[in-house]
N, C-alpha and C. Protein backbone atom coordinates (compact mmCIF):
# COMPACT_ATOMS: atom_id res chain seq x y z
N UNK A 1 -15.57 25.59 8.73
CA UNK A 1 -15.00 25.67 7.40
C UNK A 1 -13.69 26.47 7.44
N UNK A 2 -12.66 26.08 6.40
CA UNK A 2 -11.47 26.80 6.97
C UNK A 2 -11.58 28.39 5.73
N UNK A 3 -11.13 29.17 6.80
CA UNK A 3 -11.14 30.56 6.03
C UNK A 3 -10.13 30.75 4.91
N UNK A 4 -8.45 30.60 5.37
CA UNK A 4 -7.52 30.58 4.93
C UNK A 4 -7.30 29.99 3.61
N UNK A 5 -6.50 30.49 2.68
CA UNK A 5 -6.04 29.52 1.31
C UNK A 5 -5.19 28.44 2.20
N UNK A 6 -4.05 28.62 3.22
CA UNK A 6 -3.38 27.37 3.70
C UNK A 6 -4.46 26.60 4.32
N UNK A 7 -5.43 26.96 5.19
CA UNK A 7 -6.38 26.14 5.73
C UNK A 7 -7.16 25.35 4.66
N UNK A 8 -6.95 25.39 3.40
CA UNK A 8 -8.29 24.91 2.76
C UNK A 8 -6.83 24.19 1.92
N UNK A 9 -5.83 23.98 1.90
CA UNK A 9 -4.82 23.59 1.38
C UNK A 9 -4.99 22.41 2.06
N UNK A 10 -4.67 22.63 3.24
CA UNK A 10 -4.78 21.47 4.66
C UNK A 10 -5.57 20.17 4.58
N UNK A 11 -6.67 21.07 3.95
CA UNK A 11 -7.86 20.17 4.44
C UNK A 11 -7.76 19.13 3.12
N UNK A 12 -7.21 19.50 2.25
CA UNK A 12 -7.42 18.79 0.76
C UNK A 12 -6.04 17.67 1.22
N UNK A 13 -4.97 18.05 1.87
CA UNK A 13 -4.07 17.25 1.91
C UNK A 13 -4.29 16.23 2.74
N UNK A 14 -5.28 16.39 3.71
CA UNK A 14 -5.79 15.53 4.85
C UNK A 14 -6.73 14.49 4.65
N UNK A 15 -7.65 15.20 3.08
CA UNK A 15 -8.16 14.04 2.39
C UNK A 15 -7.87 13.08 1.59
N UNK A 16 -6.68 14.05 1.23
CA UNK A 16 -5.81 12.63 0.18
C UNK A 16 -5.12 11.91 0.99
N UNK A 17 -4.24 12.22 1.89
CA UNK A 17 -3.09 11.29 2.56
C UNK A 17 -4.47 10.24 3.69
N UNK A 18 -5.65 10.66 3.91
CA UNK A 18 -6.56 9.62 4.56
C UNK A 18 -6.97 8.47 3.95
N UNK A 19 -7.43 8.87 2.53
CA UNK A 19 -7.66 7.96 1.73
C UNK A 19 -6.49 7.06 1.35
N UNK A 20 -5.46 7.83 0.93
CA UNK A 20 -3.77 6.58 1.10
C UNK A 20 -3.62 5.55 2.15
N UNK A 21 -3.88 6.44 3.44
CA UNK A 21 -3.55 5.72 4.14
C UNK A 21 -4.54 4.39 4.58
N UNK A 22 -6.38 4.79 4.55
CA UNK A 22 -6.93 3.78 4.38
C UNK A 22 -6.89 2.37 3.58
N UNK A 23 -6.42 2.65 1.97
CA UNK A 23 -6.41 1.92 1.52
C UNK A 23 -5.45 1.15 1.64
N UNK A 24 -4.05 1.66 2.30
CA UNK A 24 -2.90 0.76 2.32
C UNK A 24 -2.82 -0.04 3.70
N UNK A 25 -3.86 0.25 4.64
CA UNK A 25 -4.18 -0.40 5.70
C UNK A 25 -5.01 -1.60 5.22
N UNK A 26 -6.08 -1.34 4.71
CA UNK A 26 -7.29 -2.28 3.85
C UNK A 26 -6.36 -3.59 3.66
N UNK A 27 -5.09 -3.25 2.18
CA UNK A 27 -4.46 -4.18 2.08
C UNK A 27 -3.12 -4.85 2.18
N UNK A 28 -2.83 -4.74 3.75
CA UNK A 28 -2.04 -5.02 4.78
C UNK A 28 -3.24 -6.24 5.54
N UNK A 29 -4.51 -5.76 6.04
CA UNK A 29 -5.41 -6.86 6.54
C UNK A 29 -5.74 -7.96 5.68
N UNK A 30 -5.98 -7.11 4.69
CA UNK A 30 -6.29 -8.66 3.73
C UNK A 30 -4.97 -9.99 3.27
N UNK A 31 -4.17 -9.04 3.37
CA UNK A 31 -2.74 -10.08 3.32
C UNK A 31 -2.36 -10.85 4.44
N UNK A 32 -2.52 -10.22 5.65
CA UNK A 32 -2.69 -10.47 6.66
C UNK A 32 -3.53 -11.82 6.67
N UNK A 33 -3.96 -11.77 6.80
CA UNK A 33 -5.65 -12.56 6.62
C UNK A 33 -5.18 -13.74 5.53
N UNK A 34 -4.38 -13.56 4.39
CA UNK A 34 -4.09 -14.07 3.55
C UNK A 34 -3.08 -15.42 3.71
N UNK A 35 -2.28 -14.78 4.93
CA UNK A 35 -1.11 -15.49 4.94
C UNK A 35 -1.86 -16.39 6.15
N UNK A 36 -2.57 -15.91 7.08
CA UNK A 36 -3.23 -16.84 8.27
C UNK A 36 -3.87 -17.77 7.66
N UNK A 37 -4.60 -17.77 6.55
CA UNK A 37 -5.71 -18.72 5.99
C UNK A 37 -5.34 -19.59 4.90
N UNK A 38 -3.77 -19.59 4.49
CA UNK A 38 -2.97 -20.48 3.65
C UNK A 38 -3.29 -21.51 4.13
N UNK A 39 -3.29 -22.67 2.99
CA UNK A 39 -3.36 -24.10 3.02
C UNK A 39 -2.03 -24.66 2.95
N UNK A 40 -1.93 -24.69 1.71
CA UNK A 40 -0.37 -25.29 1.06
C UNK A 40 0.73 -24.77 1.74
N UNK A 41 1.84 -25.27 1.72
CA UNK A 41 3.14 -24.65 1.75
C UNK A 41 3.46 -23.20 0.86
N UNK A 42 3.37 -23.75 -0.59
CA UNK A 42 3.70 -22.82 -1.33
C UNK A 42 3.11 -21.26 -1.28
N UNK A 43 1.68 -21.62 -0.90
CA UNK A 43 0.94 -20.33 -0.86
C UNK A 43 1.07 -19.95 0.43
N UNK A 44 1.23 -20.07 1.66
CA UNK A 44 1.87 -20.05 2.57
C UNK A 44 2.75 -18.71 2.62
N UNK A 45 3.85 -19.59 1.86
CA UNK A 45 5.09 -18.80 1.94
C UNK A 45 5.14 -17.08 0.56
N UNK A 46 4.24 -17.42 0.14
CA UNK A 46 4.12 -16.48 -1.02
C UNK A 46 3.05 -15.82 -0.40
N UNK A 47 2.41 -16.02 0.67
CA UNK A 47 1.16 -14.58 1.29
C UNK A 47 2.34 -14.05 2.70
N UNK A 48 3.03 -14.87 3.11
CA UNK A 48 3.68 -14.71 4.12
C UNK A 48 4.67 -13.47 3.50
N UNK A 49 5.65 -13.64 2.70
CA UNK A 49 6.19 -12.52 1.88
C UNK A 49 5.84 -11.63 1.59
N UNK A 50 4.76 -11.55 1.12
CA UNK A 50 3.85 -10.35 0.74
C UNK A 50 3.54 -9.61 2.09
N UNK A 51 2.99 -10.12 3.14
CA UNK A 51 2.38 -9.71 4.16
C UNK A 51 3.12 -9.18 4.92
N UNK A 52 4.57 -9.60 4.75
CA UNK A 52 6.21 -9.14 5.57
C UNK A 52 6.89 -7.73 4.57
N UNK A 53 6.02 -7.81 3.40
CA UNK A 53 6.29 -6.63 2.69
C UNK A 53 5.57 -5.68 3.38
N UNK A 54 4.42 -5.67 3.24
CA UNK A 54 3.09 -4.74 3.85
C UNK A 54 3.63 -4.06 4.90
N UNK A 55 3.86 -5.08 6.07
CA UNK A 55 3.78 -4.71 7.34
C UNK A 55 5.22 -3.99 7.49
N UNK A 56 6.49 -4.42 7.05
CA UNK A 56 7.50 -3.28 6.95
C UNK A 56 7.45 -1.77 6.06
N UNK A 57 6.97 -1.52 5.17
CA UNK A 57 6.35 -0.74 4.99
C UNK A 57 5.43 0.68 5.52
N UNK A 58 4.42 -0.63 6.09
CA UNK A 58 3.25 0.52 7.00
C UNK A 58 3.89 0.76 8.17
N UNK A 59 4.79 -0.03 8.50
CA UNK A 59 5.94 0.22 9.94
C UNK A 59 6.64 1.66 9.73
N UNK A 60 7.48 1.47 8.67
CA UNK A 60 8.64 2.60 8.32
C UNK A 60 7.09 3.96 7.84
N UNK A 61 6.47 3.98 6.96
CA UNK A 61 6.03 5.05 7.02
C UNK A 61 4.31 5.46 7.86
N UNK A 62 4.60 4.82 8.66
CA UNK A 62 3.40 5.90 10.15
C UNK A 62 2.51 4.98 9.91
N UNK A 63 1.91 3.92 8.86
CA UNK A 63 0.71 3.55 8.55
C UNK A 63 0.16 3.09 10.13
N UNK A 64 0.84 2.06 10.43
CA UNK A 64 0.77 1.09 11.98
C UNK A 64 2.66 1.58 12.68
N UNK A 65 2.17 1.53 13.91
CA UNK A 65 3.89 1.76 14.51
C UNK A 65 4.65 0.66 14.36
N UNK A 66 5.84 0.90 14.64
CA UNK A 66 6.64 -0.40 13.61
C UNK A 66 6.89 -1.65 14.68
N UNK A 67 6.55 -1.49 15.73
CA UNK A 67 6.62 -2.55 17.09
C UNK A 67 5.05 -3.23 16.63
N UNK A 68 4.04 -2.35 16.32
CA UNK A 68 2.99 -3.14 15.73
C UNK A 68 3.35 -4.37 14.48
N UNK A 69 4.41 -4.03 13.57
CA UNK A 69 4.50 -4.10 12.58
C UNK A 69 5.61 -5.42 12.92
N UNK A 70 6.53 -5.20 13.51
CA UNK A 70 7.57 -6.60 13.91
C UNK A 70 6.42 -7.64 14.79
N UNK A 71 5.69 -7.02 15.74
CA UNK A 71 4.95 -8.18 16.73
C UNK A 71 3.92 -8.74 15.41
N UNK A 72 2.89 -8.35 14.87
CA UNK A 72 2.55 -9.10 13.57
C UNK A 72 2.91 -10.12 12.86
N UNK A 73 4.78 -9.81 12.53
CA UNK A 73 5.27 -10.38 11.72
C UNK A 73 5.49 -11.94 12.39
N UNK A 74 6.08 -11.47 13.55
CA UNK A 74 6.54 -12.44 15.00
C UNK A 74 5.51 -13.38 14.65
N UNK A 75 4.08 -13.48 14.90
CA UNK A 75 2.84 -13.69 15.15
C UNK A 75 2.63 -14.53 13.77
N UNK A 76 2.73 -14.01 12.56
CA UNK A 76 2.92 -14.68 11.63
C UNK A 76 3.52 -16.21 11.50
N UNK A 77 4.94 -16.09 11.90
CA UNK A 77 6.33 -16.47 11.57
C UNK A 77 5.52 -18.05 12.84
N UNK A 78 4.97 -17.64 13.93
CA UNK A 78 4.68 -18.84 14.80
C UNK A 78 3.39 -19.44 14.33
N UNK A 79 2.59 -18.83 13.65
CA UNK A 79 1.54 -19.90 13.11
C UNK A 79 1.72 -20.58 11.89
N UNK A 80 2.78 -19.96 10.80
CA UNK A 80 3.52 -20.78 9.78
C UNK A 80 3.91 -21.54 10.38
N UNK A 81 4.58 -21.55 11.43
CA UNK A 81 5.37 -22.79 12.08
C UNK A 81 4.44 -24.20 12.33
N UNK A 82 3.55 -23.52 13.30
CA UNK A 82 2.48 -24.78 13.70
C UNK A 82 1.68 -25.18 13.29
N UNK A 83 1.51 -24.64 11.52
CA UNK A 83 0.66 -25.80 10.75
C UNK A 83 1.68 -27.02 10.14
């Protein structure tokens, strides 16, 4: 248990920025997921956008590293292609 007022500061900030960061991972996969499992064109290109939002995002601030975050996109960009 932390003794300190900064230690117990810590610990509260470690629970909030975990929970941020879980949830903005959560829905990065599901978009993810979103844009792989498109049918149409249209929806396609409207989960694909979204999902190119996400992933620049969780790139620029720590969520996933941002080489995670371009190879994804990459990865994306070639299975839009080959449906």
């Amino acid at each position: 248990m932390p003794r300190t007022a900064s230690a117990k500061k810590h610990q509260r900030q470690t629970k909030t920025r975990t929970a941020t960061n879980r949830a903005q991972r959560s829905r990065l996969r599901g978009a993810i997921k979103a844009a792989r499992t498109a049918t149409t064109p249209e929806e396609r290109d409207a989960a694909f956008k979204a999902a190119e939002s996400l992933l620049d995002r969780a790139g620029r601030k720590g969520i996933i590293h941002p080489n995670t975050a371009a190879r994804t996109k990459q990865r994306l960009v070639k299975a839009a292609k080959a449906k």
